[in-house]
N, C-alpha and C. Protein backbone atom coordinates (compact mmCIF):
# COMPACT_ATOMS: atom_id res chain seq x y z
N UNK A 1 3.07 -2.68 -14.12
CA UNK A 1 1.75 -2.10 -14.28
C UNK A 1 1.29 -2.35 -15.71
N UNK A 2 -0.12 -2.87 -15.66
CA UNK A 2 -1.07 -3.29 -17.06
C UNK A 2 -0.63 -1.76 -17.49
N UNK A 3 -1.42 -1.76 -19.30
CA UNK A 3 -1.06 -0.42 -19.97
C UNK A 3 -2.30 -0.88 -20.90
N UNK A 4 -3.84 0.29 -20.87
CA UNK A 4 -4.63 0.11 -22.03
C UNK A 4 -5.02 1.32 -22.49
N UNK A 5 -5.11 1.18 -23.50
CA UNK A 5 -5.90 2.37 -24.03
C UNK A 5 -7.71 2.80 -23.63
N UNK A 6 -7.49 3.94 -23.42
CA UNK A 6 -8.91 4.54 -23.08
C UNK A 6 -9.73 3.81 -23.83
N UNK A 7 -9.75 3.43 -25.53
CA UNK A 7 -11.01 2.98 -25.74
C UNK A 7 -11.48 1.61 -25.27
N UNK A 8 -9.90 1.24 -25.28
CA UNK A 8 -10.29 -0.41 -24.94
C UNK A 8 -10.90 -0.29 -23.18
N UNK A 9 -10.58 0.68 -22.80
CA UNK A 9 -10.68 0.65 -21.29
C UNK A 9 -12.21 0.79 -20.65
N UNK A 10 -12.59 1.90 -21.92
CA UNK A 10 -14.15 1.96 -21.99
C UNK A 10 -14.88 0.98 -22.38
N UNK A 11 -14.62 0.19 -23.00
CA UNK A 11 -15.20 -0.74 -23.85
C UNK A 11 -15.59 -2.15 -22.55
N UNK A 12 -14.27 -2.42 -22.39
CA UNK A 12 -14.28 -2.98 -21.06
C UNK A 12 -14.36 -2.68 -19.74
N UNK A 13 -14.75 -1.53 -19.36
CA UNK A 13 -14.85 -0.95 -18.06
C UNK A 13 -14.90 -2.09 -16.89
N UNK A 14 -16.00 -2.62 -17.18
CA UNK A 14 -16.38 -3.39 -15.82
C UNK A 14 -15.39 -4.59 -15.39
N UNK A 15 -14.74 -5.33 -16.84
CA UNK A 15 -13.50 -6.39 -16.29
C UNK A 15 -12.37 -5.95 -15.91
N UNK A 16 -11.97 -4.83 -15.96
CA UNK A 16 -10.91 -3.42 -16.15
C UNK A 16 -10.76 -3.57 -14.42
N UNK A 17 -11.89 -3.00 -14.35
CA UNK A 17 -12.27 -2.43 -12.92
C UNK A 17 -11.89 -3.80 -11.53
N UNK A 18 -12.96 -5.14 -11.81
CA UNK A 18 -12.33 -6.08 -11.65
C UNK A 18 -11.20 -6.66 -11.34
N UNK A 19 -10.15 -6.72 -12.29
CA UNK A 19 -8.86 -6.74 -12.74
C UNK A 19 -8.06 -6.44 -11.70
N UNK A 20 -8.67 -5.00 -11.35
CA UNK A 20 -7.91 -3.60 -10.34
C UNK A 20 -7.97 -4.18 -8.92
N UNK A 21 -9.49 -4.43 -9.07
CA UNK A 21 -10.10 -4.42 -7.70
C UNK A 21 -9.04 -6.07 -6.78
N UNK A 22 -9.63 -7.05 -8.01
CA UNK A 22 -8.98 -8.40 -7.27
C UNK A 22 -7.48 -8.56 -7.44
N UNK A 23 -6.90 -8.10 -8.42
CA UNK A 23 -5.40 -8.18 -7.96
C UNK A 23 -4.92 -7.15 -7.67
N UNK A 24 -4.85 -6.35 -7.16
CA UNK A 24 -4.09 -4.88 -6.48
C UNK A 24 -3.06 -4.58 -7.32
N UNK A 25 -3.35 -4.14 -7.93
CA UNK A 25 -2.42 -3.68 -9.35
C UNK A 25 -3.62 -2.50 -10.21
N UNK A 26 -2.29 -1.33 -9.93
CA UNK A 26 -3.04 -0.71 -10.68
C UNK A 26 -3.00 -0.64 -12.04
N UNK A 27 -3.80 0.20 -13.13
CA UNK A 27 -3.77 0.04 -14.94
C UNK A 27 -3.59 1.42 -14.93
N UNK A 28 -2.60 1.82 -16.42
CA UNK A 28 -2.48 2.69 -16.78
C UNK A 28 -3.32 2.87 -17.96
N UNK A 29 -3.69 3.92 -18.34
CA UNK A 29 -4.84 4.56 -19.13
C UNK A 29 -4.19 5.40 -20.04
N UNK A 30 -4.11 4.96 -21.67
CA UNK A 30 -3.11 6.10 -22.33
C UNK A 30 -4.37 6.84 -23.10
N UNK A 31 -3.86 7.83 -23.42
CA UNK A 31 -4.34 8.67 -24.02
C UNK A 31 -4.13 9.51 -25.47
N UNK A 32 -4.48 9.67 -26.38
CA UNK A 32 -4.07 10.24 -27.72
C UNK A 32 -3.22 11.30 -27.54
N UNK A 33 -3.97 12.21 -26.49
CA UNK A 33 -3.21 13.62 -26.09
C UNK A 33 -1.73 13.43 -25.23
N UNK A 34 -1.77 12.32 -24.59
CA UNK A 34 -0.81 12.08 -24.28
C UNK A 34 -0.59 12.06 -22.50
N UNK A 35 -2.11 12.82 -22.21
CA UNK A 35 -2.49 12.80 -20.55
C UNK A 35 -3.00 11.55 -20.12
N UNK A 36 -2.15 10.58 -19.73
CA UNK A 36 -2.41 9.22 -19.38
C UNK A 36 -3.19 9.24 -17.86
N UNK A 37 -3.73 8.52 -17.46
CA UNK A 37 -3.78 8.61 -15.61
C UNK A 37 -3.86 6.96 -15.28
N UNK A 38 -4.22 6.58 -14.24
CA UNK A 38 -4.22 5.06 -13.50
C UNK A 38 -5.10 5.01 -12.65
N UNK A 39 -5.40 4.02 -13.20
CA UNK A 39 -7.30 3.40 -12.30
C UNK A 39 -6.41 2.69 -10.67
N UNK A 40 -6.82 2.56 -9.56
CA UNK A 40 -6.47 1.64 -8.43
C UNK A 40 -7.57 1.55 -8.02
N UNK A 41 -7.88 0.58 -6.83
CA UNK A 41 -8.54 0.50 -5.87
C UNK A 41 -8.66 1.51 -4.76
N UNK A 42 -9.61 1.49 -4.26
CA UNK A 42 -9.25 2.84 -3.28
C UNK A 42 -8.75 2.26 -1.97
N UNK A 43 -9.11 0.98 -1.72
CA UNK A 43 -8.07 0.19 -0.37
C UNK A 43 -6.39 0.43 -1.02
N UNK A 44 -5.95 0.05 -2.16
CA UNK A 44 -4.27 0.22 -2.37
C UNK A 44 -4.30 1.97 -2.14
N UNK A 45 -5.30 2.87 -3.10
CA UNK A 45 -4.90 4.20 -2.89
C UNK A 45 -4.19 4.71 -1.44
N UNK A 46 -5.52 4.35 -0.28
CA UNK A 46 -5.31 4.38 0.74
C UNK A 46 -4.01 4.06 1.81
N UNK A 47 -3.90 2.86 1.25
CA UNK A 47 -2.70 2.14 1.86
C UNK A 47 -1.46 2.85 1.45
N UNK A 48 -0.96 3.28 0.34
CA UNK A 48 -0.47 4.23 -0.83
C UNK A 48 -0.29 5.85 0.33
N UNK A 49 -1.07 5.77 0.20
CA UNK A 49 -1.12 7.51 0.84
C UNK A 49 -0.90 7.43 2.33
N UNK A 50 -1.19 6.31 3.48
CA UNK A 50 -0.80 6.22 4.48
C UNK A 50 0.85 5.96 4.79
N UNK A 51 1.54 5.24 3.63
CA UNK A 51 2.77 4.89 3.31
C UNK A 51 3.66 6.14 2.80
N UNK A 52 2.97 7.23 2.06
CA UNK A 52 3.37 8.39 1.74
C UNK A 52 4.11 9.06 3.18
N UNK A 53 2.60 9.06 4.30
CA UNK A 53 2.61 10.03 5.09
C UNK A 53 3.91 9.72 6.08
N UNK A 54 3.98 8.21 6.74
CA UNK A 54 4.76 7.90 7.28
C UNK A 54 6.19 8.25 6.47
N UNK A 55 6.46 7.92 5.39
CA UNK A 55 7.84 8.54 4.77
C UNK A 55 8.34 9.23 4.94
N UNK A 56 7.39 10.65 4.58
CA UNK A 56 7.57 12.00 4.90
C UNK A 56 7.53 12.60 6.03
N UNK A 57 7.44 11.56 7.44
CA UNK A 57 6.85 12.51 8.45
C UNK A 57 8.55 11.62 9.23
N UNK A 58 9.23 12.97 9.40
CA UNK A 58 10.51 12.74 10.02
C UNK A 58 10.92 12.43 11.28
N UNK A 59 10.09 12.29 12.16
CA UNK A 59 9.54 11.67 13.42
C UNK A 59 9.07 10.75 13.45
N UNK A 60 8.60 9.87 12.74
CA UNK A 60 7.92 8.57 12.36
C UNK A 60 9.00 7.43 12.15
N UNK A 61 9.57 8.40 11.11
CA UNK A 61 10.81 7.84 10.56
C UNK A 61 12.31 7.14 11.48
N UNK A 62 11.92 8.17 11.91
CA UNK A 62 13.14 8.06 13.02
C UNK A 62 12.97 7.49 14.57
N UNK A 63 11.71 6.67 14.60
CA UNK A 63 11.03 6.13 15.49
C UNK A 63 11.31 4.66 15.15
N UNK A 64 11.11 4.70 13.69
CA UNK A 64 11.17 3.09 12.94
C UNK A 64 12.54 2.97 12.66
N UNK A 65 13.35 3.47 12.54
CA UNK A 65 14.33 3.39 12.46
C UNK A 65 15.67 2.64 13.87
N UNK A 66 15.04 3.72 14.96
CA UNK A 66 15.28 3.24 16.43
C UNK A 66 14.75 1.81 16.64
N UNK A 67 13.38 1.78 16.39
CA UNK A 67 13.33 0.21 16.83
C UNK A 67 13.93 -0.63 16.00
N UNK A 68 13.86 -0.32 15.10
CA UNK A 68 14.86 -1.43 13.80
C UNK A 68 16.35 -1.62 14.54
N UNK A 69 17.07 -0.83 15.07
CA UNK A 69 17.78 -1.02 15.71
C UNK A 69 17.74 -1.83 17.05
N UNK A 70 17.19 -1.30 17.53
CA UNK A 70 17.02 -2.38 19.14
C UNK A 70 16.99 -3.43 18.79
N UNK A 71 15.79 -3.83 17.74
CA UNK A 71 15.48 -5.38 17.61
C UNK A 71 16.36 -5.83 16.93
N UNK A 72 17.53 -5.20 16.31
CA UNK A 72 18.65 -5.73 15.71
C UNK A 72 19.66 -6.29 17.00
N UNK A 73 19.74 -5.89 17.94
CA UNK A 73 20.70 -5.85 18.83
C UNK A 73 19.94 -6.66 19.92
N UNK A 74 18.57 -7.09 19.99
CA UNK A 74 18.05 -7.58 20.91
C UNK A 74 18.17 -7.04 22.22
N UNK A 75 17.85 -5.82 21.80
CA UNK A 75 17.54 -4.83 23.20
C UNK A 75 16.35 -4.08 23.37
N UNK A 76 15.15 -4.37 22.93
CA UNK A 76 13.83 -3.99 22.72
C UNK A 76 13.46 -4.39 23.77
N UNK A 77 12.21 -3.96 23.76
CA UNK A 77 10.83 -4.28 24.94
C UNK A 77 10.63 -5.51 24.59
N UNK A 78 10.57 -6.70 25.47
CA UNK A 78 10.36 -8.01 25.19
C UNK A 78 8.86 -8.26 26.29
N UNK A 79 7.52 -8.80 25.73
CA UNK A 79 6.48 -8.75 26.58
C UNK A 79 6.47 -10.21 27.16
N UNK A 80 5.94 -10.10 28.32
CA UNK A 80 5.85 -11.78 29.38
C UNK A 80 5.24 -12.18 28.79
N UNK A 81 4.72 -13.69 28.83
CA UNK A 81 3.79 -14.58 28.43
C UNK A 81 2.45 -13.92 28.43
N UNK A 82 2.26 -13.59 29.56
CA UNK A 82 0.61 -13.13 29.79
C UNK A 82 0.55 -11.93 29.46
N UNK A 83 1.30 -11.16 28.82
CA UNK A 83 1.07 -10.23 27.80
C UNK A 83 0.65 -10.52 26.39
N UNK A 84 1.54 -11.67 26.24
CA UNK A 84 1.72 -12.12 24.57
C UNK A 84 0.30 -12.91 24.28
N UNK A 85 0.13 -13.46 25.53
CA UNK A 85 -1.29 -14.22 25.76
C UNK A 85 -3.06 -13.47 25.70
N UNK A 86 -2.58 -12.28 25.79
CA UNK A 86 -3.52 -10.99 25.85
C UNK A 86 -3.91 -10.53 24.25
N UNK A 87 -2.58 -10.10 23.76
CA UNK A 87 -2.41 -10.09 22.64
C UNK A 87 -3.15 -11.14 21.60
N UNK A 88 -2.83 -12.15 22.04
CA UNK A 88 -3.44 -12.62 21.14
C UNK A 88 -4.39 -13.50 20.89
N UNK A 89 -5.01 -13.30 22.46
CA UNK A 89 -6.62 -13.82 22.70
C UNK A 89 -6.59 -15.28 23.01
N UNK A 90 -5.60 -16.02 23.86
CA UNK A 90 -4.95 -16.96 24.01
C UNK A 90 -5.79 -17.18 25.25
């Protein structure tokens, strides 16, 4: 993660912002006082906080986990052609 200081950050706001926006990387923002924070995009925020939820949600978890298994062992749901063909607009 970039690291600028508030003034420089103000100064440059708009290439800052930029920066954020086109490479998905967020910037850290220091501060004199010492209360830093970090600019992102709100598509990574998003993505960020949907990735949170699944983590934390122990049923989710343990859903992805099960299939990670099957498909390790090649014992999953395997779809016919004209499923796969559906899928993917074939």
């Amino acid at each position: 993660m970039d690291t600028t200081t508030v003034n420089k950050f103000r100064d440059g706001l708009k290439s800052f912002v930029e920066q954020v926006v086109s490479q998905h990387m967020p910037l850290r923002v220091t501060r004199r006082n010492g209360a830093d924070f970090v600019v992102m995009s709100a598509e990574d925020w998003e993505r960020d906080q949907e990735t949170l939820y699944v983590l934390q949600n122990s049923s989710l978890m343990r859903q992805i986990a099960e299939a990670s298994a099957t498909h390790k062992a090649h014992e999953g749901y395997t779809p016919t052609k004209e499923q796969i063909d559906e899928i993917l607009g074939v």
